[in-house]
C-alpha atoms as a PDB file:
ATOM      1  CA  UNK A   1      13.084 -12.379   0.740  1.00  0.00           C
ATOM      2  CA  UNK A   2      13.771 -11.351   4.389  1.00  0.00           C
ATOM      3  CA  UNK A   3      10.990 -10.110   6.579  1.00  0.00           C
ATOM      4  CA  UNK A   4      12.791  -6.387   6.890  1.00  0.00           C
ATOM      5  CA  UNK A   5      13.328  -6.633   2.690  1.00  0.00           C
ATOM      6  CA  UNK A   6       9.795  -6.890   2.321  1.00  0.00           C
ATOM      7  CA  UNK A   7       9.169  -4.145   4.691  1.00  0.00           C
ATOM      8  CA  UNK A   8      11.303  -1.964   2.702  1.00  0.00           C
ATOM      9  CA  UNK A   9      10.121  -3.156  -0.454  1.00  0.00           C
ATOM     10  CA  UNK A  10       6.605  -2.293   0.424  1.00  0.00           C
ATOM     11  CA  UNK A  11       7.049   0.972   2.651  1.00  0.00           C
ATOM     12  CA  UNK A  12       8.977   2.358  -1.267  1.00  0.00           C
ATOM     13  CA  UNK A  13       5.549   0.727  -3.301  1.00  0.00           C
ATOM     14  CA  UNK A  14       3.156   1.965  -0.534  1.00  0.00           C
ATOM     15  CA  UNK A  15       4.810   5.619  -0.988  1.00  0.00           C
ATOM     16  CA  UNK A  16       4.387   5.588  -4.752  1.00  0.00           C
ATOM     17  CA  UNK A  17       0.787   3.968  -4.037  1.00  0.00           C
ATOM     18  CA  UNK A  18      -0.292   6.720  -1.576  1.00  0.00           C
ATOM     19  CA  UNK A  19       0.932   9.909  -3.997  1.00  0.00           C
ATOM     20  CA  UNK A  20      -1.332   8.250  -7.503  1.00  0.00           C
ATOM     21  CA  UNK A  21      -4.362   9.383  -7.250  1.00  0.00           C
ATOM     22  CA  UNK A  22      -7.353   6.807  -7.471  1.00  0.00           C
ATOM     23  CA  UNK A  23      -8.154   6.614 -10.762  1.00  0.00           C
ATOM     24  CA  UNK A  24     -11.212   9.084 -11.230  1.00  0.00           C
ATOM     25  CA  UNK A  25     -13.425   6.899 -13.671  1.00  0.00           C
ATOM     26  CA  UNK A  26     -13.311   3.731 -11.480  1.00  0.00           C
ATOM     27  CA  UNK A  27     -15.248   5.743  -8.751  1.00  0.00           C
ATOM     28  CA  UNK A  28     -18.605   3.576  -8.497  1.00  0.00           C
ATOM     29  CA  UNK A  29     -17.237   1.402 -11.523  1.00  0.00           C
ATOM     30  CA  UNK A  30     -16.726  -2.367 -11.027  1.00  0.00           C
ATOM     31  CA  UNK A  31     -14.731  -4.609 -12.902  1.00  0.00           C
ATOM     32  CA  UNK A  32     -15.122  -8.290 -13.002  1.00  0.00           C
ATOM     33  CA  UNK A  33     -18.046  -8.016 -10.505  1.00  0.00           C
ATOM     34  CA  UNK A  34     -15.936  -6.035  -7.871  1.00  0.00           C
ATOM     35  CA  UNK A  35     -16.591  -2.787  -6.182  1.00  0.00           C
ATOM     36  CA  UNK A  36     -13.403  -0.860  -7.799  1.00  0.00           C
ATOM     37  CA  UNK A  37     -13.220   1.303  -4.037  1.00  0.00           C
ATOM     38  CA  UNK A  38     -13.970  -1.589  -2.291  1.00  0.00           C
ATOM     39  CA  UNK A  39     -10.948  -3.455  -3.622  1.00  0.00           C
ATOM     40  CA  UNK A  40      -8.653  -0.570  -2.960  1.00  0.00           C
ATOM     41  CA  UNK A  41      -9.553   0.612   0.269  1.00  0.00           C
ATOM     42  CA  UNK A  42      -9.726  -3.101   1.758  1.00  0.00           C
ATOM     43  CA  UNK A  43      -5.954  -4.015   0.006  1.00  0.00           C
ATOM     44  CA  UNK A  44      -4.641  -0.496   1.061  1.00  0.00           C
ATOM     45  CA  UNK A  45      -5.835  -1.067   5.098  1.00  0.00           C
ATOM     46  CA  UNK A  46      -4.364  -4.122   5.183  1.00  0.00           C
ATOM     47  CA  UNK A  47      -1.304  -3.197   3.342  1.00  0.00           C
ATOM     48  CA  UNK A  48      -1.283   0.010   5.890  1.00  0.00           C
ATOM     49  CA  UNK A  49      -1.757  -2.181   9.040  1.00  0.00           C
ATOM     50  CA  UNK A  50       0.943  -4.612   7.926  1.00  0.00           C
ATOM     51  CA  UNK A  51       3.645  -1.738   8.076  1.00  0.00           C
ATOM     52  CA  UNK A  52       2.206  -0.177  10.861  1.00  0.00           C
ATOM     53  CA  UNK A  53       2.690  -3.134  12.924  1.00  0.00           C
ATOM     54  CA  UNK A  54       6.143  -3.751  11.522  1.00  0.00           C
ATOM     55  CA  UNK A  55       5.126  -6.808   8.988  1.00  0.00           C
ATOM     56  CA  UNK A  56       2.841  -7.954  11.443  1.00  0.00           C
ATOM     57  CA  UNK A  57      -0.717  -8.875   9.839  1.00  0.00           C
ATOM     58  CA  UNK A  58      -3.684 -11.091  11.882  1.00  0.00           C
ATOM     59  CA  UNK A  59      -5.384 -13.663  10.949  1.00  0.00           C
ATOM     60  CA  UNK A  60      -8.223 -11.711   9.693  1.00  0.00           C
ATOM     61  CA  UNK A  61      -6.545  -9.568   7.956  1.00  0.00           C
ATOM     62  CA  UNK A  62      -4.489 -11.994   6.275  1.00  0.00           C
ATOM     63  CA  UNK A  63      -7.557 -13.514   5.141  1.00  0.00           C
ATOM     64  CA  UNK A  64      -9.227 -10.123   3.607  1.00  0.00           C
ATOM     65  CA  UNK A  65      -5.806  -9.678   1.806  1.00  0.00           C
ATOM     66  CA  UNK A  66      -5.656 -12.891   0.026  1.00  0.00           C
ATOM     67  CA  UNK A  67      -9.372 -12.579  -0.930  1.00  0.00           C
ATOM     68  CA  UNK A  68      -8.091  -8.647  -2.336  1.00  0.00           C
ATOM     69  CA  UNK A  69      -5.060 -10.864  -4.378  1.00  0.00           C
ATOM     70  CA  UNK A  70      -7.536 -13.313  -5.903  1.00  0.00           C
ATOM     71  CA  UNK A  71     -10.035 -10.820  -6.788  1.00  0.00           C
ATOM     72  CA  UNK A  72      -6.971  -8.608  -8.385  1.00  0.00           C
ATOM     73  CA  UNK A  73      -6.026 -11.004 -10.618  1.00  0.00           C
ATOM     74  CA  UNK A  74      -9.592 -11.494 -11.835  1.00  0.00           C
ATOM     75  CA  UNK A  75      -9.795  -7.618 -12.618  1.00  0.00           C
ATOM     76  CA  UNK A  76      -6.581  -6.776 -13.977  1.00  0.00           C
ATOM     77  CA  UNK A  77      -6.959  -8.990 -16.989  1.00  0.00           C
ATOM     78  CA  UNK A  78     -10.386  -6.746 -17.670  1.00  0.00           C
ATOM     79  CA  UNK A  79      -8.788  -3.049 -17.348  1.00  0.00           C
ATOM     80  CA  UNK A  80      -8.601  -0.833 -20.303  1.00  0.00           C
ATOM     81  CA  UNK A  81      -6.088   1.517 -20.795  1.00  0.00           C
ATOM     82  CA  UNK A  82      -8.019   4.187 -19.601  1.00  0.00           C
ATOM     83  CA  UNK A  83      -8.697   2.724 -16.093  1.00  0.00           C
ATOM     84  CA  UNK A  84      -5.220   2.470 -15.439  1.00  0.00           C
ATOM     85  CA  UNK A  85      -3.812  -0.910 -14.939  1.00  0.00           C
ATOM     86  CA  UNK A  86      -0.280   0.475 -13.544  1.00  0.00           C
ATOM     87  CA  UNK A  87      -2.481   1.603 -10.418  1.00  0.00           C
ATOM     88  CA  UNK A  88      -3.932  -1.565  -9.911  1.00  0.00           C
ATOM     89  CA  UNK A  89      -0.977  -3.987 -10.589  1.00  0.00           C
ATOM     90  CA  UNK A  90       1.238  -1.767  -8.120  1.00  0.00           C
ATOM     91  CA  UNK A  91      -1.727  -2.837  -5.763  1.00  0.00           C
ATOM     92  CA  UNK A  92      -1.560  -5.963  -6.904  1.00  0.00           C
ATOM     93  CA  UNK A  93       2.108  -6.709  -6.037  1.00  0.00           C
ATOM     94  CA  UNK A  94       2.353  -4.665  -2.757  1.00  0.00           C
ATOM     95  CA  UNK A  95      -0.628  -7.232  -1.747  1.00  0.00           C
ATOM     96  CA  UNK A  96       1.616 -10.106  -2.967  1.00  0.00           C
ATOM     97  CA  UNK A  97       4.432  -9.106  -1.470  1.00  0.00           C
ATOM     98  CA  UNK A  98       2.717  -8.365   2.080  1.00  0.00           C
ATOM     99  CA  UNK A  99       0.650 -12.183   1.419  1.00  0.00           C
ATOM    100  CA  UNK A 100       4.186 -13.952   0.772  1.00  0.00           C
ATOM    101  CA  UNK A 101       5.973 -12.361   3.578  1.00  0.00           C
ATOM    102  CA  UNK A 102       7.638 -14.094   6.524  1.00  0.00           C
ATOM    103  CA  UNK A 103       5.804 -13.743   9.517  1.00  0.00           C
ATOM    104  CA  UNK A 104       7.148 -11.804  12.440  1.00  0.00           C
ATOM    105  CA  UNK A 105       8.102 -14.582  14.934  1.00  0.00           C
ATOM    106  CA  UNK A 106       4.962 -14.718  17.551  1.00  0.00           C
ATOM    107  CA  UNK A 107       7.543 -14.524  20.545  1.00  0.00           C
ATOM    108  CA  UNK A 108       9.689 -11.231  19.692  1.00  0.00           C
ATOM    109  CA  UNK A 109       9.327  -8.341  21.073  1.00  0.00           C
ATOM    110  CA  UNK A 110      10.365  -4.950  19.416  1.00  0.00           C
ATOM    111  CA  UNK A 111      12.360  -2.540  21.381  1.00  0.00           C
END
């Protein structure tokens, strides 16, 4: 997958992301020892930086996001129907598919 695929891939899954509400009963819930807003907010920023800076992520935040992917896939095995797994594994893959993305090359500049 191209860099720009990705980018459009993600901008269409961050859209549907950012119009489902959080799911209600997962405030102050944890699943699989995880904070339930924790793992959401800290995937969505970095999802949100990476567009932002046109499928550009540091090395920070690449780290936070592949902690956010391993910790996913230790919670979505745990969700019940009612905490509403197509939420999370929409996370889930948007974080995958920002992880596995080609980086921008360090020397180009966008005009």
């Amino acid at each position: 997958m191209t860099r720009r695929t990705a980018l459009e891939s993600a901008s269409h899954l961050w859209a549907e992301h950012m119009n489902a509400p959080f799911p209600a009963r997962l405030r102050g819930a944890d699943r699989a020892g995880f904070d339930m807003v924790l793992i959401d907010s800290e995937t969505a920023g970095c999802v949100s930086t990476w567009l932002k800076n046109n499928g550009s992520l540091d090395a920070r935040g690449h780290s936070v996001l592949v902690r956010c992917i391993a910790r996913l896939e230790q919670i979505l095995p745990t969700l019940s129907d009612a905490d509403d797994p197509t939420y999370w594994q929409r996370l889930h893959e948007l974080a995958r598919l920002v992880a596995d993305s080609p980086p921008r090359p360090a020397n180009r500049v966008d005009v």
